[in-house]
C-alpha atoms as a PDB file:
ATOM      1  CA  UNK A   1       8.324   9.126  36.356  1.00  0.00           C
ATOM      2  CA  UNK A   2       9.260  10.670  33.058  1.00  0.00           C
ATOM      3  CA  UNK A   3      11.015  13.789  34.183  1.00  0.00           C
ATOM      4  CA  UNK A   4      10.786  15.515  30.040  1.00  0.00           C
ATOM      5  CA  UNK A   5       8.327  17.738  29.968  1.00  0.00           C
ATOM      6  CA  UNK A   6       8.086  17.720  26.732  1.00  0.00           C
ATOM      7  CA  UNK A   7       7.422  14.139  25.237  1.00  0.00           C
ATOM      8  CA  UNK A   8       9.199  13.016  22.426  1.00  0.00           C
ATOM      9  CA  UNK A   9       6.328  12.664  19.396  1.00  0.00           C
ATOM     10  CA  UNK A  10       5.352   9.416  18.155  1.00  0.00           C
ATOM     11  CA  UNK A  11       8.002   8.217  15.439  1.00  0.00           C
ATOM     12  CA  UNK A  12       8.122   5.090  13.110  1.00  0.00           C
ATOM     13  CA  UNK A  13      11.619   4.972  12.879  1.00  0.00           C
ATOM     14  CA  UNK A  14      11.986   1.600  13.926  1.00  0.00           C
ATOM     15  CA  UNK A  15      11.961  -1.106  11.002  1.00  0.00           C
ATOM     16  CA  UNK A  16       8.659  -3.328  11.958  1.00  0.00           C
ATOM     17  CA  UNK A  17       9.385  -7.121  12.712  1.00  0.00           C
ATOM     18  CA  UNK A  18       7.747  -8.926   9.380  1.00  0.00           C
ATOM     19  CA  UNK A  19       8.850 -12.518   9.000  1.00  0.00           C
ATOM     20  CA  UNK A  20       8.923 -13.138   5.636  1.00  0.00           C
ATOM     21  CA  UNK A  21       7.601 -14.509   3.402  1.00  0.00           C
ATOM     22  CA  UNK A  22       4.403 -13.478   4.480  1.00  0.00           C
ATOM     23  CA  UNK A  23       0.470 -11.936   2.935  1.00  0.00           C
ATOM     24  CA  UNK A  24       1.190  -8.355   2.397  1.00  0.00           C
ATOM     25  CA  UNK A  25      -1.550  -5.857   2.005  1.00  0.00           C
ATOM     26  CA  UNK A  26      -1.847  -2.481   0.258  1.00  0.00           C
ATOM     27  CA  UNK A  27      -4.314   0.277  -0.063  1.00  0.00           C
ATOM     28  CA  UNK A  28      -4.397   1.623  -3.634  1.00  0.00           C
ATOM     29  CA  UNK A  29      -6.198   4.793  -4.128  1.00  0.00           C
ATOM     30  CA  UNK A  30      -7.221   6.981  -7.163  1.00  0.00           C
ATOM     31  CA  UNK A  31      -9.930   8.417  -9.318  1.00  0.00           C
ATOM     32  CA  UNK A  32     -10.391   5.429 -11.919  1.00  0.00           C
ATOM     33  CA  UNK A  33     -10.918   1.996 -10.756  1.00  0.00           C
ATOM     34  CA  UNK A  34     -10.431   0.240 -14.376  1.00  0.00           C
ATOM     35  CA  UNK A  35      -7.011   2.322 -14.604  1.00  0.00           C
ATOM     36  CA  UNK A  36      -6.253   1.091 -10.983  1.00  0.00           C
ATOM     37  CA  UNK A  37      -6.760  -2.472 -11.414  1.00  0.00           C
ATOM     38  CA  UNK A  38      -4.232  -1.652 -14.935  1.00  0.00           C
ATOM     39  CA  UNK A  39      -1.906  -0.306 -13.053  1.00  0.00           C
ATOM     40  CA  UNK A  40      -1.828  -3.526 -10.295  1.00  0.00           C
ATOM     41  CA  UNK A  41      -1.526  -5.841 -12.863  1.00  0.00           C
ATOM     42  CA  UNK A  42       1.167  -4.191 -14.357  1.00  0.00           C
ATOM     43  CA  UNK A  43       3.162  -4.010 -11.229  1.00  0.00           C
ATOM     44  CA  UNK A  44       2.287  -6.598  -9.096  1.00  0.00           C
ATOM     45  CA  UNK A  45       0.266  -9.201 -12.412  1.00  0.00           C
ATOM     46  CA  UNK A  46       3.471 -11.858 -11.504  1.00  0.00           C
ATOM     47  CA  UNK A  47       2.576 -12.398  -7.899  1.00  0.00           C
ATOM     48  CA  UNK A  48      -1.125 -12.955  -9.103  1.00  0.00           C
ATOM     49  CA  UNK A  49      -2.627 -10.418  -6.258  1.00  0.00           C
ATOM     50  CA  UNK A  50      -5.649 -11.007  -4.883  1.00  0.00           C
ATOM     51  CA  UNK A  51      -7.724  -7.540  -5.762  1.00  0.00           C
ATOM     52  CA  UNK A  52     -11.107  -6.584  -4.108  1.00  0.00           C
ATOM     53  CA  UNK A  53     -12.989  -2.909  -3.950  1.00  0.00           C
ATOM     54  CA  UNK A  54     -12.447  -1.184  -0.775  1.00  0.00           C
ATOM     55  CA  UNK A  55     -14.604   2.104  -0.433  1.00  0.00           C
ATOM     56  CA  UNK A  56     -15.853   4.580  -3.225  1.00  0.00           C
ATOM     57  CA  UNK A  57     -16.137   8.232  -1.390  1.00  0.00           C
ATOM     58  CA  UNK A  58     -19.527   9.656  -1.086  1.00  0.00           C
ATOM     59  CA  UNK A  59     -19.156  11.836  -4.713  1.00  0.00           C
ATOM     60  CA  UNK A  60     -17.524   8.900  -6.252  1.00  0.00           C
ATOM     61  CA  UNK A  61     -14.465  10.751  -7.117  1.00  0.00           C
ATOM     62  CA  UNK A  62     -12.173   8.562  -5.673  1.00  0.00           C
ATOM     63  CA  UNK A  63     -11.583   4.726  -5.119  1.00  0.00           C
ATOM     64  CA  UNK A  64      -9.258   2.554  -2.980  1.00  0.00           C
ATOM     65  CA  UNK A  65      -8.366  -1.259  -3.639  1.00  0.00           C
ATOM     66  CA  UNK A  66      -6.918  -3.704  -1.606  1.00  0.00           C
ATOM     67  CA  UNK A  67      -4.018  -5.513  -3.237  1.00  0.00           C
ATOM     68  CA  UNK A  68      -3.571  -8.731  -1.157  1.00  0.00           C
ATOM     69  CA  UNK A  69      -0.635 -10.714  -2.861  1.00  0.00           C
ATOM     70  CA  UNK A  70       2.780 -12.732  -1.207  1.00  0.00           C
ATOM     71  CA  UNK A  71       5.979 -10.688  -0.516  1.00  0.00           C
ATOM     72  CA  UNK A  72       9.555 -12.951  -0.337  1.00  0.00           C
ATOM     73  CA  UNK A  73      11.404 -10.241   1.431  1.00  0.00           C
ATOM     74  CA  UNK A  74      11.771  -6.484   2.491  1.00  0.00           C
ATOM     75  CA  UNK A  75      13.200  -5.477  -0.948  1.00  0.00           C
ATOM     76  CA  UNK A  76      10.350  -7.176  -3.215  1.00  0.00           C
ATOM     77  CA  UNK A  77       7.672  -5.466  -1.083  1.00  0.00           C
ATOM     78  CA  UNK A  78       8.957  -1.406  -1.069  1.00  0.00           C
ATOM     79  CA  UNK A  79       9.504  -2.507  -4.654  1.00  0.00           C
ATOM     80  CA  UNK A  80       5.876  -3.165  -5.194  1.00  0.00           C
ATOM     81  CA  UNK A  81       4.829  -0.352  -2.592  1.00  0.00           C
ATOM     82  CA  UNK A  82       7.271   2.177  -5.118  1.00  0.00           C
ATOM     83  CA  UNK A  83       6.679   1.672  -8.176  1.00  0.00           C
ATOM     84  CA  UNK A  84       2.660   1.544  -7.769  1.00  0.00           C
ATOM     85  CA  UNK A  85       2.740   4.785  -5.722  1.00  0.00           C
ATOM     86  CA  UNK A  86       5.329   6.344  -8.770  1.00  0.00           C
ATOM     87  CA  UNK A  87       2.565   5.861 -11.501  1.00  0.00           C
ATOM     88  CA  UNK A  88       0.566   8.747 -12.367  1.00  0.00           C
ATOM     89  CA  UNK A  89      -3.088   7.006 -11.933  1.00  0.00           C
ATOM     90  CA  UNK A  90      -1.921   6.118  -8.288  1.00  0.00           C
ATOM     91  CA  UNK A  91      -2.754   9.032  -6.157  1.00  0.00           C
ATOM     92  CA  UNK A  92      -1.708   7.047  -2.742  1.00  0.00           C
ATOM     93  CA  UNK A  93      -0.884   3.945  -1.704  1.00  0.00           C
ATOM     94  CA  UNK A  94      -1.111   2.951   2.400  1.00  0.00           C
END
């Protein structure tokens, strides 16, 4: 029995176990889907990603894409996963 009261919060601290290479998939969101799919090719255009519509919310003032595309290694995909969520027309990337 755990005798903390107080349990320690969840925490992602841990590096995941990805065996690379391997299909890695983001979540692109923002308020312009022609913009979006811009900014993807521009970032990630040499991998050729795979890009498909995700969800539109109810107002239509936002988007998200999935970006589907093949990461060598840990440093090629935080590359892609920075530099899309540094561009202005990115508002989050999961």
């Amino acid at each position: 029995m755990n005798s903390d009261p107080f349990p320690k919060p969840f925490s992602c601290k841990e590096k995941p176990d990805i065996s690379y290479p391997c299909s890695w998939l983001y979540k692109v969101i923002g308020t312009d889907e022609d913009a979006l799919r811009q900014v993807i090719q521009t970032v990630c255009g040499a991998n050729n990603p795979q890009v498909s519509t995700s969800h539109t919310s109810s107002g239509g003032k936002y988007c998200s894409l999935n970006v589907e595309l093949q990461v060598e290694n840990e440093e090629i995909r935080l590359g892609y996963y920075h530099n899309l969520t540094n561009h202005a027309v990115v508002k989050v990337v999961l």
